[in-house]
Structure formats: structure tokens, C-alpha cells
N, C-alpha and C. Protein backbone atom coordinates (compact mmCIF):
# COMPACT_ATOMS: atom_id res chain seq x y z
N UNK A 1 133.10 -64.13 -130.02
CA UNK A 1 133.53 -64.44 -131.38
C UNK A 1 132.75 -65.69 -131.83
N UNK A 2 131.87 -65.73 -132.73
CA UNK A 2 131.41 -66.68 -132.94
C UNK A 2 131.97 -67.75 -134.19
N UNK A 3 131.63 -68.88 -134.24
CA UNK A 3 132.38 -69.49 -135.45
C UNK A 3 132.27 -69.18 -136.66
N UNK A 4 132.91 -69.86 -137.54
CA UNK A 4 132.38 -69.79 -139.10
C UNK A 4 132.59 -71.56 -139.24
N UNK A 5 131.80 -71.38 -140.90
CA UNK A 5 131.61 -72.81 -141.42
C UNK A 5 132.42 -72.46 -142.65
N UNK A 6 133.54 -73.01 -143.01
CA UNK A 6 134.02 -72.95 -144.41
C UNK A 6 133.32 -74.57 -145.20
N UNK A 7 133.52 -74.27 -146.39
CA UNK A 7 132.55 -74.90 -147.25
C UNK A 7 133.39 -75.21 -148.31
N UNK A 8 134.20 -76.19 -148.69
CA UNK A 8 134.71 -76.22 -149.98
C UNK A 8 135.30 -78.33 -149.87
N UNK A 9 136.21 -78.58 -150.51
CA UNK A 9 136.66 -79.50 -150.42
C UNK A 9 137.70 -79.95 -150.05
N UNK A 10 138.58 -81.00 -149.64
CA UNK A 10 139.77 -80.90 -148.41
C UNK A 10 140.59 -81.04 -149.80
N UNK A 11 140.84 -81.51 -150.56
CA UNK A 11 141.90 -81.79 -151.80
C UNK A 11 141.99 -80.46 -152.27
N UNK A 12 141.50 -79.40 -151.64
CA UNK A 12 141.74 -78.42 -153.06
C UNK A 12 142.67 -77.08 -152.14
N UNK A 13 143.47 -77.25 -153.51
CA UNK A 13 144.90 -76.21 -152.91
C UNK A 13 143.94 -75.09 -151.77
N UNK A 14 143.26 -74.22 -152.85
CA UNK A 14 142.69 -72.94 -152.01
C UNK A 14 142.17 -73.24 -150.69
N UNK A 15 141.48 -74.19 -150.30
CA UNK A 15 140.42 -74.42 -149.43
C UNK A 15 141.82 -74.70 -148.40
N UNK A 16 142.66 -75.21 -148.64
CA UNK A 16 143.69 -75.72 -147.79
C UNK A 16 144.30 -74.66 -147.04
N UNK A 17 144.83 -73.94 -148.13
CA UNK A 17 145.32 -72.37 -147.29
C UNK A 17 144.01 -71.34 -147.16
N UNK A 18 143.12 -71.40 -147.11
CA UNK A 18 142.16 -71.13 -146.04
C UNK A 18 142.26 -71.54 -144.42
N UNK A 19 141.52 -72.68 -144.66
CA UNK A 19 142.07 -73.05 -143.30
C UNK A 19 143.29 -73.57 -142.59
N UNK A 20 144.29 -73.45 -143.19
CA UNK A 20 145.85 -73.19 -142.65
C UNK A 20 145.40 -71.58 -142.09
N UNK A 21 145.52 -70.62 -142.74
CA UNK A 21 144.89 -68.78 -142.47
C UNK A 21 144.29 -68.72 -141.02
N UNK A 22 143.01 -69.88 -140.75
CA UNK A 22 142.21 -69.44 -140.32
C UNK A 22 142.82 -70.46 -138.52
N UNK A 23 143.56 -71.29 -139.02
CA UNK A 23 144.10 -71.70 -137.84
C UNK A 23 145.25 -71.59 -137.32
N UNK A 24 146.12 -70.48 -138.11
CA UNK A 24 147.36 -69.55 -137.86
C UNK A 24 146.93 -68.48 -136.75
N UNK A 25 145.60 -68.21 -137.32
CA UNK A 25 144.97 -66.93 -136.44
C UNK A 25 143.85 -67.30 -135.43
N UNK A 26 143.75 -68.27 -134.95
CA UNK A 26 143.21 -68.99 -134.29
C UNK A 26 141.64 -68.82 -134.21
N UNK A 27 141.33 -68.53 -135.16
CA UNK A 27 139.80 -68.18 -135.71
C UNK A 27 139.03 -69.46 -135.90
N UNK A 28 138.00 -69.86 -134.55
CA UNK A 28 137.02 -71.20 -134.79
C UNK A 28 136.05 -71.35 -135.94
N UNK A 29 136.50 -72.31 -136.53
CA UNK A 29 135.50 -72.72 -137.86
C UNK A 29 135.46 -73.78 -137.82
N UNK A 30 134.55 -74.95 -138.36
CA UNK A 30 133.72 -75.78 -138.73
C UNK A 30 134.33 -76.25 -140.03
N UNK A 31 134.77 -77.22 -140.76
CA UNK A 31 134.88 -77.25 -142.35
C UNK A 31 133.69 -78.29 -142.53
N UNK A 32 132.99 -78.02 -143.54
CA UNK A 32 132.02 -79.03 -145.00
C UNK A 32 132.43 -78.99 -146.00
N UNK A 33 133.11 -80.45 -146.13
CA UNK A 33 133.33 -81.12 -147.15
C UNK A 33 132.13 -81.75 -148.08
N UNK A 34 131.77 -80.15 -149.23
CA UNK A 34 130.61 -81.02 -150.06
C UNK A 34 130.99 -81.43 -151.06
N UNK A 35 131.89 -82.30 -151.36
CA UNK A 35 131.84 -83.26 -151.87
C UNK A 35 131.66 -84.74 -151.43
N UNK A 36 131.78 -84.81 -150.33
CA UNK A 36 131.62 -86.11 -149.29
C UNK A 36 130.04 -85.83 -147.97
N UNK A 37 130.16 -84.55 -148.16
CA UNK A 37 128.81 -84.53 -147.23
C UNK A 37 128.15 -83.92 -147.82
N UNK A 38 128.42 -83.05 -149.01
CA UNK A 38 127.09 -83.27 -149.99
C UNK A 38 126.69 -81.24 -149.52
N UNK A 39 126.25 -81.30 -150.84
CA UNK A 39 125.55 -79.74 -150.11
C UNK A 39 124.03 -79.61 -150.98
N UNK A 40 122.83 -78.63 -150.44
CA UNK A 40 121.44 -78.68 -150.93
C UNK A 40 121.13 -77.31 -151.72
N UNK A 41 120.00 -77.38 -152.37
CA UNK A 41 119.76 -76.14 -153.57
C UNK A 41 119.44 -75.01 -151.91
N UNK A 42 118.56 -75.58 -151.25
CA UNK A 42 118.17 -74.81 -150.13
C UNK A 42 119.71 -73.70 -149.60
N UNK A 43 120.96 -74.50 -149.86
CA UNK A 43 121.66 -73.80 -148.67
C UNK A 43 122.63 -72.98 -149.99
N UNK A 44 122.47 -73.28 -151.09
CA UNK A 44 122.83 -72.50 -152.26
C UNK A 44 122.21 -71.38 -152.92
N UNK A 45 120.59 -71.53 -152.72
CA UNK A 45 119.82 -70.53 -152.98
C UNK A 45 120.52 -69.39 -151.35
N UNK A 46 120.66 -69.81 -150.41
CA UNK A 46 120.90 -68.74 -149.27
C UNK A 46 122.07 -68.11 -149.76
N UNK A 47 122.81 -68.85 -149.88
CA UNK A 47 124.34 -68.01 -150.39
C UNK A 47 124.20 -66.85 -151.45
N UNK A 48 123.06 -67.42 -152.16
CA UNK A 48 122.52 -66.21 -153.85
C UNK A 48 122.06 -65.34 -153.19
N UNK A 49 121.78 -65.78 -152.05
CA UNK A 49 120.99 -63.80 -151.66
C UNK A 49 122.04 -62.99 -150.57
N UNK A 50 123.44 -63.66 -150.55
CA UNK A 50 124.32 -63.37 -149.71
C UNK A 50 124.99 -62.71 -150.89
N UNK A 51 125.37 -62.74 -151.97
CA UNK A 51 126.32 -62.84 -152.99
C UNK A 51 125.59 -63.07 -154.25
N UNK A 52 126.27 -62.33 -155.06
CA UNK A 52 125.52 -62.88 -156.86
C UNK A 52 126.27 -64.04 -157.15
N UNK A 53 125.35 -65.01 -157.69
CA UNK A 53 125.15 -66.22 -157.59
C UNK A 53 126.45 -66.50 -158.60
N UNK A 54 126.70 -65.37 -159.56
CA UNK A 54 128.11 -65.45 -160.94
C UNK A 54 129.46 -65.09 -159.88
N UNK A 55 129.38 -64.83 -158.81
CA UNK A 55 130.66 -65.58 -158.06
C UNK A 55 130.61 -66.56 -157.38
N UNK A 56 129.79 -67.16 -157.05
CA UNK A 56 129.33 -68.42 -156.87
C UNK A 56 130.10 -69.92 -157.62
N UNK A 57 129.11 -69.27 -158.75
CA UNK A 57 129.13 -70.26 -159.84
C UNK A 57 130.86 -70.17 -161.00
N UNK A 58 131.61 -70.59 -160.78
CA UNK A 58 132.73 -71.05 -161.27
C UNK A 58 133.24 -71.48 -162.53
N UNK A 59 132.77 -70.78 -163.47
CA UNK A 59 132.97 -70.97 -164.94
C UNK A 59 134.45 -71.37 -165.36
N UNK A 60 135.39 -70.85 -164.29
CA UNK A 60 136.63 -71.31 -164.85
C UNK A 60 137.15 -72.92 -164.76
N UNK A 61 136.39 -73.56 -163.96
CA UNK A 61 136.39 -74.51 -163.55
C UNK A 61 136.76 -75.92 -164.53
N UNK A 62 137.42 -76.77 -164.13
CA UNK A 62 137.43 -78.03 -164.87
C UNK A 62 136.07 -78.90 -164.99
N UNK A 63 135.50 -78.65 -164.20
CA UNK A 63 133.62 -79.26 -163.98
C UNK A 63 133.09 -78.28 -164.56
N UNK A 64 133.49 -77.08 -165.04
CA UNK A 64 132.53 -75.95 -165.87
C UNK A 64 132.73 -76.80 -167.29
N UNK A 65 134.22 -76.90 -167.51
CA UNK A 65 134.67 -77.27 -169.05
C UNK A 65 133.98 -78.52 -169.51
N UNK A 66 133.49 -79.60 -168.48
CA UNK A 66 133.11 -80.73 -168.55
C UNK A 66 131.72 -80.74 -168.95
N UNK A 67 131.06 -79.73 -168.88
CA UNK A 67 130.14 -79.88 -168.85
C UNK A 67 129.44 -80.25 -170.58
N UNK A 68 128.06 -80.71 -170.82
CA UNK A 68 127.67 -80.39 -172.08
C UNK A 68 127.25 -78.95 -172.56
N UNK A 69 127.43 -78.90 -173.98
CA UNK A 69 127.21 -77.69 -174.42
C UNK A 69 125.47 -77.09 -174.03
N UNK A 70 124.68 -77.99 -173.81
CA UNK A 70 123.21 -77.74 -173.26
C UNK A 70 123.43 -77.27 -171.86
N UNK A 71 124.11 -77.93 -171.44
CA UNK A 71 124.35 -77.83 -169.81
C UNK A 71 124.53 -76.19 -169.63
N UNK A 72 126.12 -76.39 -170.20
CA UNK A 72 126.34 -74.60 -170.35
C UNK A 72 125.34 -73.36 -171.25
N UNK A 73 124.44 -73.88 -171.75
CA UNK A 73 123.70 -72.91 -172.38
C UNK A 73 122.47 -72.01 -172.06
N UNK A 74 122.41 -71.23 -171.82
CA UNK A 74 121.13 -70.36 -171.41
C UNK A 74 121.46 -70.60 -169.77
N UNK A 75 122.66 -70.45 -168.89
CA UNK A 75 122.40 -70.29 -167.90
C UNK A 75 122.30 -69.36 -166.60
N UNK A 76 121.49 -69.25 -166.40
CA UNK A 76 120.56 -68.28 -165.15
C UNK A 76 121.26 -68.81 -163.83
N UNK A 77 120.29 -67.99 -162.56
CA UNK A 77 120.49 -68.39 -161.38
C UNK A 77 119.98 -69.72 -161.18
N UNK A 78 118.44 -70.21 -161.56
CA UNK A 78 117.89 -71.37 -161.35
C UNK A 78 119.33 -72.30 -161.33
N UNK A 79 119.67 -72.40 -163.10
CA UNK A 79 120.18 -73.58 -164.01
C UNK A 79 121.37 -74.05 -162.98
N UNK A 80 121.95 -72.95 -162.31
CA UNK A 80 123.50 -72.47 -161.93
C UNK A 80 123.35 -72.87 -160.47
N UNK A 81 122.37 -72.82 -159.87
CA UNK A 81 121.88 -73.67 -158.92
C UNK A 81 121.57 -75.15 -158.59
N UNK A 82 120.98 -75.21 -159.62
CA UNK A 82 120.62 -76.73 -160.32
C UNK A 82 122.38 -77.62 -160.38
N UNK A 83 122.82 -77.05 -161.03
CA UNK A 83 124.00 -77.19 -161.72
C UNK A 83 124.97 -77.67 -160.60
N UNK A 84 125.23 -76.42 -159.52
CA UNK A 84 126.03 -76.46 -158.24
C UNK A 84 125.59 -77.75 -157.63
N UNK A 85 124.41 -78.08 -157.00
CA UNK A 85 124.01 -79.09 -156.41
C UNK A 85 123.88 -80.59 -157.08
N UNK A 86 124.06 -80.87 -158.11
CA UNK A 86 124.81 -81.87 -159.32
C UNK A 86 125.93 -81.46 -159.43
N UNK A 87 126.51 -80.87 -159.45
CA UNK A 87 128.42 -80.71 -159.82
C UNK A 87 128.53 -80.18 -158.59
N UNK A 88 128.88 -80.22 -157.31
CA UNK A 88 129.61 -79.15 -156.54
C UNK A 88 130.90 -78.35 -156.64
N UNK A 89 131.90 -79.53 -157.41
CA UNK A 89 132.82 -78.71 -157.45
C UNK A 89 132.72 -77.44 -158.33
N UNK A 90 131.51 -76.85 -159.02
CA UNK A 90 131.29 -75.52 -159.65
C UNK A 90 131.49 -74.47 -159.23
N UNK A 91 131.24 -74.34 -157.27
CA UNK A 91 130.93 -73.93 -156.49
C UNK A 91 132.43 -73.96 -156.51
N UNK A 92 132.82 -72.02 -156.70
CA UNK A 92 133.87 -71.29 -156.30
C UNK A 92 134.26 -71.40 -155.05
N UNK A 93 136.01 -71.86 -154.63
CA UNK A 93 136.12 -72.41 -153.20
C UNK A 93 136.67 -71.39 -152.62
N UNK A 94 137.19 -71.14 -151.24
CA UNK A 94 135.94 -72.09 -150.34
C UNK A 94 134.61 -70.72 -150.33
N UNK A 95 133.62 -71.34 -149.52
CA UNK A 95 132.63 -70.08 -148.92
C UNK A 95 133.04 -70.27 -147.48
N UNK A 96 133.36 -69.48 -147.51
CA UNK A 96 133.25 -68.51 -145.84
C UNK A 96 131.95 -68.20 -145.44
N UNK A 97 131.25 -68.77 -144.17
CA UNK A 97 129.84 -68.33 -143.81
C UNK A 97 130.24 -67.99 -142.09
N UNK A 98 129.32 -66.75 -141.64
CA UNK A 98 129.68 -66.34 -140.69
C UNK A 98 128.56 -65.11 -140.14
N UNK A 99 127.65 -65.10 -139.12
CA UNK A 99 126.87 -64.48 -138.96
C UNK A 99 126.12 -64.03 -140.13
N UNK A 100 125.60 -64.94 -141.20
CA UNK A 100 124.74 -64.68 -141.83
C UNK A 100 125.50 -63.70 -142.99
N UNK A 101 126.90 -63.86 -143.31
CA UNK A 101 127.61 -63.20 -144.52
C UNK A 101 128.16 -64.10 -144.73
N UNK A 102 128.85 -63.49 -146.13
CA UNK A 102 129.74 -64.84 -147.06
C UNK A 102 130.53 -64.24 -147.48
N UNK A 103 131.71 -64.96 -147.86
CA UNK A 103 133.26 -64.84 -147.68
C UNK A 103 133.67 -65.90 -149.37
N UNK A 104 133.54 -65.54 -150.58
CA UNK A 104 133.79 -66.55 -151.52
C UNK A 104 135.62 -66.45 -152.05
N UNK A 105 136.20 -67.39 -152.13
CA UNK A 105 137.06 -67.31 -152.69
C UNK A 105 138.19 -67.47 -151.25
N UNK A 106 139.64 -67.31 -151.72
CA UNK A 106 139.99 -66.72 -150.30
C UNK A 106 141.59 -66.07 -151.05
N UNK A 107 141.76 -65.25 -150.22
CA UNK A 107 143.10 -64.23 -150.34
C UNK A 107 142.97 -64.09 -148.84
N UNK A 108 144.12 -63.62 -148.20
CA UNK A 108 144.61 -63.68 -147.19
C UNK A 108 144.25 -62.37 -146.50
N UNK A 109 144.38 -61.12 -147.54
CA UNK A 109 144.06 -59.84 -146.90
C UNK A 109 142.80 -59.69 -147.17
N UNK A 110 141.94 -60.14 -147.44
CA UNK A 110 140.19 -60.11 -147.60
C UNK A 110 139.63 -61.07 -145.95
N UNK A 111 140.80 -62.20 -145.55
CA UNK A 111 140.08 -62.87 -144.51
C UNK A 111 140.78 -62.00 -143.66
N UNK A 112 142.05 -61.08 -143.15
CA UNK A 112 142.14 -60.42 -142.45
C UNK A 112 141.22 -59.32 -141.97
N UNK A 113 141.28 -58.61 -143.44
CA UNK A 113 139.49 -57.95 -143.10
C UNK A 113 138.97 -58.25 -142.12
N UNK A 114 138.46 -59.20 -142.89
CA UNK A 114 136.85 -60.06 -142.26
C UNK A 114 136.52 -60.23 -140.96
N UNK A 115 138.08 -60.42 -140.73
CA UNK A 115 138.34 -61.42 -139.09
C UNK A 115 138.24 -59.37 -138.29
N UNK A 116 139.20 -58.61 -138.51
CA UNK A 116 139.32 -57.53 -137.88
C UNK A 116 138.33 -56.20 -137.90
């Protein structure tokens, strides 16, 4: 069984009952906190070819709403990339990474899946 790396931030409800989930079921993971350790376009562009980058990218977001109206305008994968790695919290929580797949968001019967 190899590990996973969850990816989101420790303050945030979802990311929390993630890994509450993932250590109920005694499933080894790793957490990155990028907001304190920061995350790169490099490891965001990987996730875009794991996943379309518009679940990724978090429009519902309070850092979406914040943004300027330029900011939000005309945006692509580049911009939304760009964007993630200047705002992280954009970046839909948590990502689940795990033998080279991704896991966005979390519900309980999607990580059961995953795990079984």
C-alpha cells in the first residue's frame, strides 16, 4: 500500500474531514500545507494533466470573489495556473495524490472507492 500526499490547508473544514477519513481507515498519507509550505506552477501544471484544470480551479471560492475583475477575465488554463500559485487557496480542497492519480475535493464514498 503505498502512501498518498493530501494537499490542502489545515484550517479548512473539508481538508479536516479528509484526513480524520483517512486516519479512521488507517490509510498512510503525508499532508501539504500550501499555504505555509507553499505550492509551484510545476506541481499544478501536473495535477492539469491528472484532472481538468476547471476542477482544480475554484470559482466558488472567497479568493475567487476577491479577486479583480481583470484577474477574473479571459481565464484559461495558463491564467488559472498563474492564479493558483499566487492565490492557493483557489485550489479546490483537498487534492488527493496517489500513484500518479488525483483525488479533488473529498466525500467520503469517492475516498472509499479510491482506497478499495
Amino acid at each position: 500500500m503505498s502512501s498518498s500526499v493530501i494537499f490542502g490547508i489545515k484550517n479548512c473544514d473539508t481538508v479536516r474531514k479528509a484526513r480524520k477519513w483517512l486516519e479512521a481507515e488507517n490509510q498512510p498519507f503525508s499532508f501539504h500545507d500550501f499555504r505555509e509550505q507553499g505550492i509551484d506552477a510545476k506541481t499544478i501544471t501536473q495535477w492539469t494533466e491528472l484532472a481538468d484544470w476547471e476542477l482544480l480551479f475554484n470559482k466558488r471560492s472567497t479568493s475567487f470573489r476577491a479577486l479583480t475583475d481583470a484577474q477574473k477575465d479571459g481565464i484559461d488554463k495558463q491564467k488559472a495556473i498563474a492564479l493558483m500559485v499566487e492565490h492557493p487557496t483557489l485550489i479546490k480542497r483537498p487534492v488527493l495524490i496517489q500513484n500518479n492519480k488525483i483525488l479533488i475535493g473529498f466525500k467520503a464514498a469517492d475516498y472509499q472507492a479510491w482506497f478499495n
